[in-house]
PDB file of N, CA and C in Angstrom:
ATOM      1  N   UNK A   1      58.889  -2.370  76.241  1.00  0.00           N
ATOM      2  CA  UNK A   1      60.149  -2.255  75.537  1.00  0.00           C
ATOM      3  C   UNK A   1      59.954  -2.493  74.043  1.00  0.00           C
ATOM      4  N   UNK A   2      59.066  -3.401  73.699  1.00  0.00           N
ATOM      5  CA  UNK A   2      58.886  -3.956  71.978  1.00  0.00           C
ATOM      6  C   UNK A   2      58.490  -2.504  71.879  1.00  0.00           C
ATOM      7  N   UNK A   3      57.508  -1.642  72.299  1.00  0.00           N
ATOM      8  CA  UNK A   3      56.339  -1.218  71.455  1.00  0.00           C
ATOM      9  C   UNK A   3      56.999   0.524  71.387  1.00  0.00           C
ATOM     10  N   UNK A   4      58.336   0.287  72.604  1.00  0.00           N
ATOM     11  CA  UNK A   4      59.169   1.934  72.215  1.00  0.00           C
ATOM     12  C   UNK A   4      60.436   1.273  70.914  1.00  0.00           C
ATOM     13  N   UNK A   5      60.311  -0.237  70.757  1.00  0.00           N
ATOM     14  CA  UNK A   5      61.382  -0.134  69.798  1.00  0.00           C
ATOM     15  C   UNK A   5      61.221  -0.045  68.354  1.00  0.00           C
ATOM     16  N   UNK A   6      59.856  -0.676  68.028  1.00  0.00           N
ATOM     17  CA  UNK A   6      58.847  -0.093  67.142  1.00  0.00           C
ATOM     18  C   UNK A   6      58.805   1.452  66.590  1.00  0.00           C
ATOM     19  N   UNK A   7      58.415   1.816  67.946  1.00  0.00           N
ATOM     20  CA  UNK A   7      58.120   3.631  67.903  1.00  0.00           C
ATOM     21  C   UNK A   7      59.524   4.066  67.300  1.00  0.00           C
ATOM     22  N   UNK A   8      60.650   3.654  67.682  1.00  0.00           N
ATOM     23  CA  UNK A   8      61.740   3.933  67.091  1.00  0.00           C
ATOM     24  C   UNK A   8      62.426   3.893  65.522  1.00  0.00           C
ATOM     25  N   UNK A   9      61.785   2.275  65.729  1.00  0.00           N
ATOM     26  CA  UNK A   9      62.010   1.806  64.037  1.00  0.00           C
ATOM     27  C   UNK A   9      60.779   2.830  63.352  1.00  0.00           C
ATOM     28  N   UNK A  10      59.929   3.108  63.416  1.00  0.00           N
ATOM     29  CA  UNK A  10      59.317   3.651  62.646  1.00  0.00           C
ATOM     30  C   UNK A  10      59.496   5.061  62.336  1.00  0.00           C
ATOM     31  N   UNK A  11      60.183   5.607  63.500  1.00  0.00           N
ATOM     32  CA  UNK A  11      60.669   7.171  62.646  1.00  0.00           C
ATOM     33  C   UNK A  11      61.790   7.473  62.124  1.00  0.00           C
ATOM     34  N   UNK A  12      62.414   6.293  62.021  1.00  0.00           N
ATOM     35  CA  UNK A  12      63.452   6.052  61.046  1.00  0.00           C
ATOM     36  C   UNK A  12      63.161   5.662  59.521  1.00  0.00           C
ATOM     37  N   UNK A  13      62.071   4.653  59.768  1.00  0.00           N
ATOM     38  CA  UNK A  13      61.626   4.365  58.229  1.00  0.00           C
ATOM     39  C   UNK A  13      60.743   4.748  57.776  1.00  0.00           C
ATOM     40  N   UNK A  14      59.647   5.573  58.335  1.00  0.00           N
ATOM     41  CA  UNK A  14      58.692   6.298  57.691  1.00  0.00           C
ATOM     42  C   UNK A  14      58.784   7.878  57.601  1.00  0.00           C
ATOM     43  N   UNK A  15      58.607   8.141  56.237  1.00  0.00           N
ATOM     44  CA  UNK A  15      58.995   9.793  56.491  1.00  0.00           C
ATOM     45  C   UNK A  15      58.314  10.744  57.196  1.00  0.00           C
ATOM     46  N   UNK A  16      58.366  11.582  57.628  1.00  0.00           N
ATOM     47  CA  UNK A  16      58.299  12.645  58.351  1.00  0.00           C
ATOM     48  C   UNK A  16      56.836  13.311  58.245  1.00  0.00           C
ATOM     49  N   UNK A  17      56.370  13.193  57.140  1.00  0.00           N
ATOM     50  CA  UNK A  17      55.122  13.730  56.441  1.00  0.00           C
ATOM     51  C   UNK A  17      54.237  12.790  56.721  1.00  0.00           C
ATOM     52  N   UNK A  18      54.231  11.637  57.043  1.00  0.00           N
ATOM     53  CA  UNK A  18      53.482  10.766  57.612  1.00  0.00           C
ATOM     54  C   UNK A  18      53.039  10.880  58.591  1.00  0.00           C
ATOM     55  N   UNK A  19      53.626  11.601  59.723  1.00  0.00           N
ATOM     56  CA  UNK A  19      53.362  12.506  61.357  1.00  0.00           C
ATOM     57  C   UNK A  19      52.743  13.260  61.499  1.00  0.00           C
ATOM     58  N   UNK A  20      52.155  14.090  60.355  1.00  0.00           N
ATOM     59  CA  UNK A  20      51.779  14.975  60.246  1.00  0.00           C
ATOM     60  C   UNK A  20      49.855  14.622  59.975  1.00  0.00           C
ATOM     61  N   UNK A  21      49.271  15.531  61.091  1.00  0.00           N
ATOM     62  CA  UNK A  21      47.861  15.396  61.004  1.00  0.00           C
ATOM     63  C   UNK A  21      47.465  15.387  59.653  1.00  0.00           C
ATOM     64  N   UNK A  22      46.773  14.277  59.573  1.00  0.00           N
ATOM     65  CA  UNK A  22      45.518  14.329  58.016  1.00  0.00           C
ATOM     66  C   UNK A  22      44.659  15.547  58.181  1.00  0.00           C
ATOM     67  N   UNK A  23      45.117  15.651  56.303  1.00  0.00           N
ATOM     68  CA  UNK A  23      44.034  16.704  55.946  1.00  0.00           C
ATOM     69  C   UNK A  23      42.719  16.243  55.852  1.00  0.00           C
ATOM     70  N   UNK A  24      41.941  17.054  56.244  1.00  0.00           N
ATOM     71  CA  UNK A  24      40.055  16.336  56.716  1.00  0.00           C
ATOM     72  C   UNK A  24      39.963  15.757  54.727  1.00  0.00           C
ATOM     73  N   UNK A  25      40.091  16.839  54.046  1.00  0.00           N
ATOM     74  CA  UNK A  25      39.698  16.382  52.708  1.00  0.00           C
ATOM     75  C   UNK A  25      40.407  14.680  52.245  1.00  0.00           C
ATOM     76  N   UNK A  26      41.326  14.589  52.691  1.00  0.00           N
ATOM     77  CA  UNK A  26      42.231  13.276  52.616  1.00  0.00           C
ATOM     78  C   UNK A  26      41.760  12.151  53.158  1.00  0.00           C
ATOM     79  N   UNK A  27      41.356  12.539  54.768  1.00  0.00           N
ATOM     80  CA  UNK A  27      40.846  11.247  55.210  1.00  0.00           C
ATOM     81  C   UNK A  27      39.050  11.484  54.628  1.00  0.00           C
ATOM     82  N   UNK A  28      38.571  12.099  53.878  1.00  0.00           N
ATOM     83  CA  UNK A  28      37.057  11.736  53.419  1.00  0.00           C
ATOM     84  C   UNK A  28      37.536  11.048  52.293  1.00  0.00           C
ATOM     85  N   UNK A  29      38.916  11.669  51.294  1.00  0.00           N
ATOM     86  CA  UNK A  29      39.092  11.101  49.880  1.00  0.00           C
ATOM     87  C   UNK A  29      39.473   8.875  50.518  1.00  0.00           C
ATOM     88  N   UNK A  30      39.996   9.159  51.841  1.00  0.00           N
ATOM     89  CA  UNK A  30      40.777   7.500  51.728  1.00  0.00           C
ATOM     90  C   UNK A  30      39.270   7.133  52.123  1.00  0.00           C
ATOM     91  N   UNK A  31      38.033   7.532  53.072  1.00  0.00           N
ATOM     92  CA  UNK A  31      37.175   6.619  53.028  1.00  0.00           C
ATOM     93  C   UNK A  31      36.037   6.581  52.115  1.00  0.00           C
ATOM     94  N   UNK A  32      36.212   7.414  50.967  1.00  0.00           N
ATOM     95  CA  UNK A  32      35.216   7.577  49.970  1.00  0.00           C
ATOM     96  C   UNK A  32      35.818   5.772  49.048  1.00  0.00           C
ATOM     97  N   UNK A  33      37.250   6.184  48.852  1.00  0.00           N
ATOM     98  CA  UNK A  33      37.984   5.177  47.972  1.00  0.00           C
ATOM     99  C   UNK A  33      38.589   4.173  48.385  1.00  0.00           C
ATOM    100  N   UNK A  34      38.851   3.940  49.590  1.00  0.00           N
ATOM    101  CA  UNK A  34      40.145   2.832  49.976  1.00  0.00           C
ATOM    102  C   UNK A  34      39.384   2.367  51.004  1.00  0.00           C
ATOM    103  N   UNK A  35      38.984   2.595  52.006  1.00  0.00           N
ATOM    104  CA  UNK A  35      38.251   2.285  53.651  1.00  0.00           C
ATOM    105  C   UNK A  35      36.863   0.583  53.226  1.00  0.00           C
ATOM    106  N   UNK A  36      36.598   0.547  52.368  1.00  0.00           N
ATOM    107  CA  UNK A  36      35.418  -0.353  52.261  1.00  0.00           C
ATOM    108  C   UNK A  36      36.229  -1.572  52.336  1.00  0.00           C
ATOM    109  N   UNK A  37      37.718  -1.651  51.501  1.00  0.00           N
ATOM    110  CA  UNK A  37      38.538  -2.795  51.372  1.00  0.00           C
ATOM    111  C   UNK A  37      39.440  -2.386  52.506  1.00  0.00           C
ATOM    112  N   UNK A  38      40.744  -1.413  52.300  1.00  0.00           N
ATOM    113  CA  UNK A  38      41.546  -1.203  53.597  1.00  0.00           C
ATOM    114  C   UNK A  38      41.636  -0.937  54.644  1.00  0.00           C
ATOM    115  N   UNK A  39      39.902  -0.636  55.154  1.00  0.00           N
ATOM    116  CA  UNK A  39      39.230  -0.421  56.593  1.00  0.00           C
ATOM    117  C   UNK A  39      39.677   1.229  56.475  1.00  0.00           C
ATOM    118  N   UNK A  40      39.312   1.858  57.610  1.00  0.00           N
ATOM    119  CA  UNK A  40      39.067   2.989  58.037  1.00  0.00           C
ATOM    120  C   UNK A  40      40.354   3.209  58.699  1.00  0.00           C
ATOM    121  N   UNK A  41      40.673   2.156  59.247  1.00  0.00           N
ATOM    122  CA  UNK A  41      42.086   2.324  60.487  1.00  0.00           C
ATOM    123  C   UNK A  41      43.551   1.389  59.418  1.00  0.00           C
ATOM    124  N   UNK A  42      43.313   0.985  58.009  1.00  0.00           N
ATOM    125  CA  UNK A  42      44.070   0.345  57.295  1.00  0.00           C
ATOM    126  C   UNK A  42      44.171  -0.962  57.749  1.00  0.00           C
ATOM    127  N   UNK A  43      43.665  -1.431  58.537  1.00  0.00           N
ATOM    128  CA  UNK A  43      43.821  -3.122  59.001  1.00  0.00           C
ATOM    129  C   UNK A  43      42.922  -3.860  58.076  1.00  0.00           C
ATOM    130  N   UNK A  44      42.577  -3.446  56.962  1.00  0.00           N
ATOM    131  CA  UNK A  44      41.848  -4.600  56.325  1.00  0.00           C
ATOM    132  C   UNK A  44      40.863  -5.492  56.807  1.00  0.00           C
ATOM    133  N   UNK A  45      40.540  -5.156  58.026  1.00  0.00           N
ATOM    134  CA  UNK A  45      39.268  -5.949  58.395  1.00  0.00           C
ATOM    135  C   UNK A  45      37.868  -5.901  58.493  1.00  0.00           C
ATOM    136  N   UNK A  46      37.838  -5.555  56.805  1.00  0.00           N
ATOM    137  CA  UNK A  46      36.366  -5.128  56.283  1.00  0.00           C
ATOM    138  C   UNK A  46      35.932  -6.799  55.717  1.00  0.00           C
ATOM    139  N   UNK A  47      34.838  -6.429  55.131  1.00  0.00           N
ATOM    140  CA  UNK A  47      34.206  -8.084  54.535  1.00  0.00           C
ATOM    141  C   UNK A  47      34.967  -8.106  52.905  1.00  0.00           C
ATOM    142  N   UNK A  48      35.312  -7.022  52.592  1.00  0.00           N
ATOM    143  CA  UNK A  48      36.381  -6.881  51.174  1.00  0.00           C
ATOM    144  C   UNK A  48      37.765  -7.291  51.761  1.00  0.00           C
ATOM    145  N   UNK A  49      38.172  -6.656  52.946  1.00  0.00           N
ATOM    146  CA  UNK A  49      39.578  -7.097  52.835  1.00  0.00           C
ATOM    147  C   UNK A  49      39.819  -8.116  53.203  1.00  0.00           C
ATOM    148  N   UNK A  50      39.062  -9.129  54.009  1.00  0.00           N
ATOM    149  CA  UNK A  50      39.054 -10.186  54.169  1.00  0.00           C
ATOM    150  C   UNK A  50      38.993 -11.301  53.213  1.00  0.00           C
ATOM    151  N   UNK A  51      38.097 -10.742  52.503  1.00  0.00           N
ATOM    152  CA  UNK A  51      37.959 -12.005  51.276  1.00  0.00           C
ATOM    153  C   UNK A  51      39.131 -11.995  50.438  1.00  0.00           C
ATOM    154  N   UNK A  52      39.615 -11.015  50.404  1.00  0.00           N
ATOM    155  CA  UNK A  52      40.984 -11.216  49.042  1.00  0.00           C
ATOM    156  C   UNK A  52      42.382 -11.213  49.775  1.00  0.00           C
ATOM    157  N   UNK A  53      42.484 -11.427  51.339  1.00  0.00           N
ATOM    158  CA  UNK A  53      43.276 -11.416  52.274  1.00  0.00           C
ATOM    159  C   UNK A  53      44.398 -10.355  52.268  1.00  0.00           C
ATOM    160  N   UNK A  54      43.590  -9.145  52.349  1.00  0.00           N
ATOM    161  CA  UNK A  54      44.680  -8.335  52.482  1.00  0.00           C
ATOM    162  C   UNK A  54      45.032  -8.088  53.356  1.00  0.00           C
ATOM    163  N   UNK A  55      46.752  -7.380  52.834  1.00  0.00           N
ATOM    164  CA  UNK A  55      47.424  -7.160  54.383  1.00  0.00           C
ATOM    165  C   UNK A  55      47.254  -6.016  55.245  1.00  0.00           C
ATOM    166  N   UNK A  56      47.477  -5.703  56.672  1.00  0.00           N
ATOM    167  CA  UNK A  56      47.653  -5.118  57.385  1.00  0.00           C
ATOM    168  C   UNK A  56      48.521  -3.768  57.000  1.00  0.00           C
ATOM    169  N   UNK A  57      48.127  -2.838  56.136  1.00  0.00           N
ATOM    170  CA  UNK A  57      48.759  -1.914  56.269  1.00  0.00           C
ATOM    171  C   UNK A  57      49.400  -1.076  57.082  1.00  0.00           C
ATOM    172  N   UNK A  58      49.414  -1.123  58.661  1.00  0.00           N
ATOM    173  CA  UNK A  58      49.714  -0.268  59.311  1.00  0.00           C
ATOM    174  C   UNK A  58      50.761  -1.156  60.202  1.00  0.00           C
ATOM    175  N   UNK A  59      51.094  -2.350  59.671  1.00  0.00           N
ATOM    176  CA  UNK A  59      52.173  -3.086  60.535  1.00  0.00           C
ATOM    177  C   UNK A  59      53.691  -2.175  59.635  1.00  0.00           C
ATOM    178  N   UNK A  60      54.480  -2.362  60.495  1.00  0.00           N
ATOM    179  CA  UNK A  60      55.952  -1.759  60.251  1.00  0.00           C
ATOM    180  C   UNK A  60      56.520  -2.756  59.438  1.00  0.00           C
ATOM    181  N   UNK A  61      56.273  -3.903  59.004  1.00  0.00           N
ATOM    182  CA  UNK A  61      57.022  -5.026  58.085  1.00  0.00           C
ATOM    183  C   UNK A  61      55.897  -4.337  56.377  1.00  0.00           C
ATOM    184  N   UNK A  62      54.923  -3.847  56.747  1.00  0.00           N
ATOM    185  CA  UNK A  62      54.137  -3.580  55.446  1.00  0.00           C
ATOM    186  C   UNK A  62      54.966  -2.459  54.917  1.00  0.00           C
ATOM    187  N   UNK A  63      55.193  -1.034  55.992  1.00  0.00           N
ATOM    188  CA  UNK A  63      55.234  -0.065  55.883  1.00  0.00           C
ATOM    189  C   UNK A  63      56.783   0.412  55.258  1.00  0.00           C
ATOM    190  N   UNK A  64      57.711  -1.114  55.673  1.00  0.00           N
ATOM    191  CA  UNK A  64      59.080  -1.107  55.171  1.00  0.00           C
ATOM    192  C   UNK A  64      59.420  -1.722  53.861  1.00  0.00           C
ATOM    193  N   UNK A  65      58.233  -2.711  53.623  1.00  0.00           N
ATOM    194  CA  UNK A  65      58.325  -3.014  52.112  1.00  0.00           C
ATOM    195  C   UNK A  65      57.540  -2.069  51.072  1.00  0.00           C
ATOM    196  N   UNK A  66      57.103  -1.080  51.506  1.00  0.00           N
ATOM    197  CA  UNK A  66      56.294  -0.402  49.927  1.00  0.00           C
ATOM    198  C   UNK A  66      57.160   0.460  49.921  1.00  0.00           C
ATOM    199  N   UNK A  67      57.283   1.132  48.879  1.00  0.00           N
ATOM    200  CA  UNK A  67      58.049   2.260  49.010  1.00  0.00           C
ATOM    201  C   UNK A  67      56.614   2.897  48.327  1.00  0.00           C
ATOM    202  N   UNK A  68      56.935   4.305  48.800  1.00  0.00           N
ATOM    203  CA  UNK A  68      56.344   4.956  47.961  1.00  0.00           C
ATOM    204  C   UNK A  68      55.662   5.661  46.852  1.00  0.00           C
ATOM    205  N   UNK A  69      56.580   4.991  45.852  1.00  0.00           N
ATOM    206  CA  UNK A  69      56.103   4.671  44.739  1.00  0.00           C
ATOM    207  C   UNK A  69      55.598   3.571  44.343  1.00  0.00           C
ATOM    208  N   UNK A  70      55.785   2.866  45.043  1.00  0.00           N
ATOM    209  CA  UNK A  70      55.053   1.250  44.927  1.00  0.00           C
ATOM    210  C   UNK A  70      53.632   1.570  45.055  1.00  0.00           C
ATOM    211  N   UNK A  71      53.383   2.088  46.505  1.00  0.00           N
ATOM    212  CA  UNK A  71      52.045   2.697  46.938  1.00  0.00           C
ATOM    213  C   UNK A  71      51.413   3.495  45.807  1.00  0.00           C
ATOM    214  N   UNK A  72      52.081   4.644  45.331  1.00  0.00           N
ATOM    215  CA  UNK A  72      51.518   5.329  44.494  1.00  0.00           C
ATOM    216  C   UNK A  72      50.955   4.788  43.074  1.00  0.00           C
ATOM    217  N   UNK A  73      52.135   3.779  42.277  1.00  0.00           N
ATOM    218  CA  UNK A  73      51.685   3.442  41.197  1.00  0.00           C
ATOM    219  C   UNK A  73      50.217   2.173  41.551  1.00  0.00           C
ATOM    220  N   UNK A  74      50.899   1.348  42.765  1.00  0.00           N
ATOM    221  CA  UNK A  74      49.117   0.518  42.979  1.00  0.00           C
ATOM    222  C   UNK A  74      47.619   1.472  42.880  1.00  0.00           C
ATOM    223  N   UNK A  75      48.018   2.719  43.466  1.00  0.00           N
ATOM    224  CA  UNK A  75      46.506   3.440  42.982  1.00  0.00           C
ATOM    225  C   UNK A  75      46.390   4.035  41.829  1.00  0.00           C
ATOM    226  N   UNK A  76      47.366   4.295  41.174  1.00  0.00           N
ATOM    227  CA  UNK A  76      47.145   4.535  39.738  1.00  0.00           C
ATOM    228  C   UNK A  76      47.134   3.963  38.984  1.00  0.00           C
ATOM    229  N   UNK A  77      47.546   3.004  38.604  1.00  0.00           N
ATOM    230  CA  UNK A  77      47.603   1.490  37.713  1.00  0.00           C
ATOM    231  C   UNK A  77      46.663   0.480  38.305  1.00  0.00           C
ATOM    232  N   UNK A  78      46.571   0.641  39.864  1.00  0.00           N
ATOM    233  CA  UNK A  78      45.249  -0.461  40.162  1.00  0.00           C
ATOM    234  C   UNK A  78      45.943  -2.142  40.473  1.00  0.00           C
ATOM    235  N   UNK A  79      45.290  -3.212  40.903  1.00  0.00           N
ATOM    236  CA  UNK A  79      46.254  -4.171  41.197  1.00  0.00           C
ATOM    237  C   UNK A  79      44.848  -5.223  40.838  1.00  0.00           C
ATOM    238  N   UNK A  80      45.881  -6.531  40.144  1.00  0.00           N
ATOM    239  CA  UNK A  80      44.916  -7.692  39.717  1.00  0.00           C
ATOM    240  C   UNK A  80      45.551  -8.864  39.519  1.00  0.00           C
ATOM    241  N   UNK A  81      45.543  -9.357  40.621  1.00  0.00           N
ATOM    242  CA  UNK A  81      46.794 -10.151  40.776  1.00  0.00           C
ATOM    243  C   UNK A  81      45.512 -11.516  41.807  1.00  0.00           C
ATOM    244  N   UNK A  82      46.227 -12.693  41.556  1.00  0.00           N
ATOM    245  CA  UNK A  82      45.785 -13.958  42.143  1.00  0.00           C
ATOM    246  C   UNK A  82      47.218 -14.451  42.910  1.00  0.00           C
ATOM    247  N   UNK A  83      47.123 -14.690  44.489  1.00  0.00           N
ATOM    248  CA  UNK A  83      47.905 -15.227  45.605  1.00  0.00           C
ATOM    249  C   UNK A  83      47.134 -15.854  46.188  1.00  0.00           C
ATOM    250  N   UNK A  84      48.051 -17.206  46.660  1.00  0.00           N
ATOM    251  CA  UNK A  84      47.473 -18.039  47.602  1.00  0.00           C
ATOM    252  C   UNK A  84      45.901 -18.142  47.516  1.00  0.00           C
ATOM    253  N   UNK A  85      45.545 -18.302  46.388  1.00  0.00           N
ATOM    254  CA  UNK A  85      44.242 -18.605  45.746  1.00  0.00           C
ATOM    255  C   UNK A  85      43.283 -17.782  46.090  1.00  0.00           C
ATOM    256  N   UNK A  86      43.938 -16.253  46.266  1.00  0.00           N
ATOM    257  CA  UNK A  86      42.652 -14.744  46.676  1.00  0.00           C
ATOM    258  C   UNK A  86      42.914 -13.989  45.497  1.00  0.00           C
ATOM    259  N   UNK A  87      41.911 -13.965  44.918  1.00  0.00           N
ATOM    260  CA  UNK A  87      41.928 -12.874  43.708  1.00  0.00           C
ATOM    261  C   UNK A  87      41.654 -11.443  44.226  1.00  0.00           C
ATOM    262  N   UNK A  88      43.025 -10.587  44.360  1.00  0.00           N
ATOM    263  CA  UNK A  88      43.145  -9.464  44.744  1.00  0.00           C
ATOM    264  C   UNK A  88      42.861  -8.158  43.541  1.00  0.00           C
ATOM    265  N   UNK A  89      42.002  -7.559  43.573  1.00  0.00           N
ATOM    266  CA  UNK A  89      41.607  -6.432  42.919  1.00  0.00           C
ATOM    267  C   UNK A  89      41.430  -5.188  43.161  1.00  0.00           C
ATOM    268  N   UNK A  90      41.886  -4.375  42.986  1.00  0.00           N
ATOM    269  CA  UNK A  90      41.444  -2.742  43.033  1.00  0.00           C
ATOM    270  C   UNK A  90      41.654  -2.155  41.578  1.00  0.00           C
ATOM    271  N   UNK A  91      40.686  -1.181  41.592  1.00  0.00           N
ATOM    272  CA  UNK A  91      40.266  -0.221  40.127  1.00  0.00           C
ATOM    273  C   UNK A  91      41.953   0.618  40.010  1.00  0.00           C
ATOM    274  N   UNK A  92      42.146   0.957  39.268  1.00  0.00           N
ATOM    275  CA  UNK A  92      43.424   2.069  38.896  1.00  0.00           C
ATOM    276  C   UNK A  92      42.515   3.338  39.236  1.00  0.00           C
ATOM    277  N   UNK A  93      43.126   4.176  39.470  1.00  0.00           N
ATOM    278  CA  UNK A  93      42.506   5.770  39.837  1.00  0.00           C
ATOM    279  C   UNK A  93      43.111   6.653  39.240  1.00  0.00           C
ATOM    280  N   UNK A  94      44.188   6.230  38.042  1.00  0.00           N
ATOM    281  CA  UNK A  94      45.017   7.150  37.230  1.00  0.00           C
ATOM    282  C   UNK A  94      43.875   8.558  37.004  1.00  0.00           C
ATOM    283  N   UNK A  95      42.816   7.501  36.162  1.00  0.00           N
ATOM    284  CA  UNK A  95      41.918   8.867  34.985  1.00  0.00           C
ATOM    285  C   UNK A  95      41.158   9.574  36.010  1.00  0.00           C
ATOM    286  N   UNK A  96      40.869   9.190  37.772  1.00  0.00           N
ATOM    287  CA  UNK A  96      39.559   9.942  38.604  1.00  0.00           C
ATOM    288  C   UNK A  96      40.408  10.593  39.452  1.00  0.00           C
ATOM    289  N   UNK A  97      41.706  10.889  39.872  1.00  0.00           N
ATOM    290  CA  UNK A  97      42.348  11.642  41.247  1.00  0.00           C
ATOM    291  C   UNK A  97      43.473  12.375  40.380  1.00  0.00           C
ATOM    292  N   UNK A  98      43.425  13.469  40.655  1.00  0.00           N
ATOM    293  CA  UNK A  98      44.254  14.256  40.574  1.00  0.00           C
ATOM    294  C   UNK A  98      45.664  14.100  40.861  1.00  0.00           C
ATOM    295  N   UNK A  99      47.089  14.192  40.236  1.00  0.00           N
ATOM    296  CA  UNK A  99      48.337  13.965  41.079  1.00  0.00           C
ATOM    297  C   UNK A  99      48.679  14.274  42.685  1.00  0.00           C
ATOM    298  N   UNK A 100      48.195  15.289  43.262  1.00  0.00           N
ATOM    299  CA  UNK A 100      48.127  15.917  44.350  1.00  0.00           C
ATOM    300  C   UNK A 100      47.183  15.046  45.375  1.00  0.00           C
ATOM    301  N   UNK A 101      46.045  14.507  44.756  1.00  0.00           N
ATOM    302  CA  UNK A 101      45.207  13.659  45.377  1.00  0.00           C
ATOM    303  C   UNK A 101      45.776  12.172  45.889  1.00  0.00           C
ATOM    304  N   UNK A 102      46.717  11.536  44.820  1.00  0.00           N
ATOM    305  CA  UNK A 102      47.395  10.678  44.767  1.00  0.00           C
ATOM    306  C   UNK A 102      48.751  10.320  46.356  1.00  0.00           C
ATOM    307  N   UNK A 103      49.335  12.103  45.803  1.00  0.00           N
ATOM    308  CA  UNK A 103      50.373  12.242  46.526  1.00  0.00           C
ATOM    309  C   UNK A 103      49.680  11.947  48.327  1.00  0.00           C
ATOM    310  N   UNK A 104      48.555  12.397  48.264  1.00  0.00           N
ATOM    311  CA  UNK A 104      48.170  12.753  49.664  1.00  0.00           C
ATOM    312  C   UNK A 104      47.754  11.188  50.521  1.00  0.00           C
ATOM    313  N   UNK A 105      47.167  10.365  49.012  1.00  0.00           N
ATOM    314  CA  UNK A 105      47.062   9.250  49.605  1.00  0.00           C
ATOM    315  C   UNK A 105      48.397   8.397  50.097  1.00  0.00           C
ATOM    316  N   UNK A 106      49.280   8.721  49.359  1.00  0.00           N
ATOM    317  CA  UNK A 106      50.365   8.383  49.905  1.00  0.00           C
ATOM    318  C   UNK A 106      50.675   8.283  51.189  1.00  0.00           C
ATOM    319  N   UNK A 107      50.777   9.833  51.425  1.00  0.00           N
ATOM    320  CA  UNK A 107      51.134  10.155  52.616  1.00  0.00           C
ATOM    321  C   UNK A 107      50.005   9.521  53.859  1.00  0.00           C
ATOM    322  N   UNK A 108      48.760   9.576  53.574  1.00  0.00           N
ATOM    323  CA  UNK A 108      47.752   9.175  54.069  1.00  0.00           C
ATOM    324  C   UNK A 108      48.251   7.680  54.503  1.00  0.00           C
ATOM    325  N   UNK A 109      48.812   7.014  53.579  1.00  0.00           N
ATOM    326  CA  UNK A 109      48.859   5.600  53.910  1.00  0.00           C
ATOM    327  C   UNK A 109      49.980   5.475  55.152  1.00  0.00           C
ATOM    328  N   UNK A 110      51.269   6.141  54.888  1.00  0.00           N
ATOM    329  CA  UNK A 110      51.947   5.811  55.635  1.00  0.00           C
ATOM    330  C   UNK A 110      51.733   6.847  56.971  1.00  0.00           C
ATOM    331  N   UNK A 111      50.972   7.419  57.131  1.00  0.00           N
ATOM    332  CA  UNK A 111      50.469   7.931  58.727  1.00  0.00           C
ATOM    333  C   UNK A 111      49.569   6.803  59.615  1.00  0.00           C
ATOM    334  N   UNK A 112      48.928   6.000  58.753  1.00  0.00           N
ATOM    335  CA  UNK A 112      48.324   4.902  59.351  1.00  0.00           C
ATOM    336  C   UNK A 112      49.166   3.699  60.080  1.00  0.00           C
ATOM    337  N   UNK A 113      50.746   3.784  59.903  1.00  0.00           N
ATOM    338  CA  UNK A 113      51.459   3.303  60.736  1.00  0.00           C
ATOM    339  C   UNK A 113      51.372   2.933  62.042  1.00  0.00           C
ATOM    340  N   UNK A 114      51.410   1.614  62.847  1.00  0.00           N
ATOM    341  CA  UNK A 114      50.878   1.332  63.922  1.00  0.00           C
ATOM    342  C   UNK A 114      51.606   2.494  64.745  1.00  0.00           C
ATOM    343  N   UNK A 115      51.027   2.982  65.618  1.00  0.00           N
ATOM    344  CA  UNK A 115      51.652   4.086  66.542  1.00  0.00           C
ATOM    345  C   UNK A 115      52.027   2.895  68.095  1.00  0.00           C
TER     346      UNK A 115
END
């Protein structure tokens, strides 16, 4: 019962384009750039995402607080921020990805939604 009410909440709050199979070029661009820290499956349980305690991207409490532009400007502006005594870092990708590249990670992120 939790895990169809989930399934529910989530196609309400994640858009539509998120359902939609990854493009092969997309998932090589998220594990060329994002996968070493945000894992492969977005759970952060690499030896990077661990150390700077990141969160679980693919939980539905993550997926309802970013918006999309939140997501987008963190890879273009990059994040450098100190919590709960983890110095959290990622590079900005403004000047190396293309807008379209950007957009896809987007979408990329929120397909990683726990199913």
């Amino acid at each position: 019962m939790k895990t169809l009410m989930v399934a529910l909440l989530m196609l309400v709050l994640v858009p539509k384009v998120a359902f939609a199979q990854a493009d092969p070029k997309t998932e090589r661009l998220w594990k060329a750039k994002c996968a070493s820290c945000h894992g492969a499956d977005g759970k952060a349980q690499t030896e990077q995402g661990k150390k700077m305690a990141m969160h679980d991207i693919t939980t539905a409490e993550w997926q309802k607080s970013w918006t999309d532009d939140k997501i987008k400007q963190s890879i273009l502006n990059g994040v450098d921020e100190t919590k709960d005594g983890k110095k959290k870092q990622m590079d900005p990708f403004k000047d190396k990805l293309k807008p379209e590249q950007v957009d896809a990670l987007v979408g990329y992120t929120r397909s990683l939604a726990a199913k």
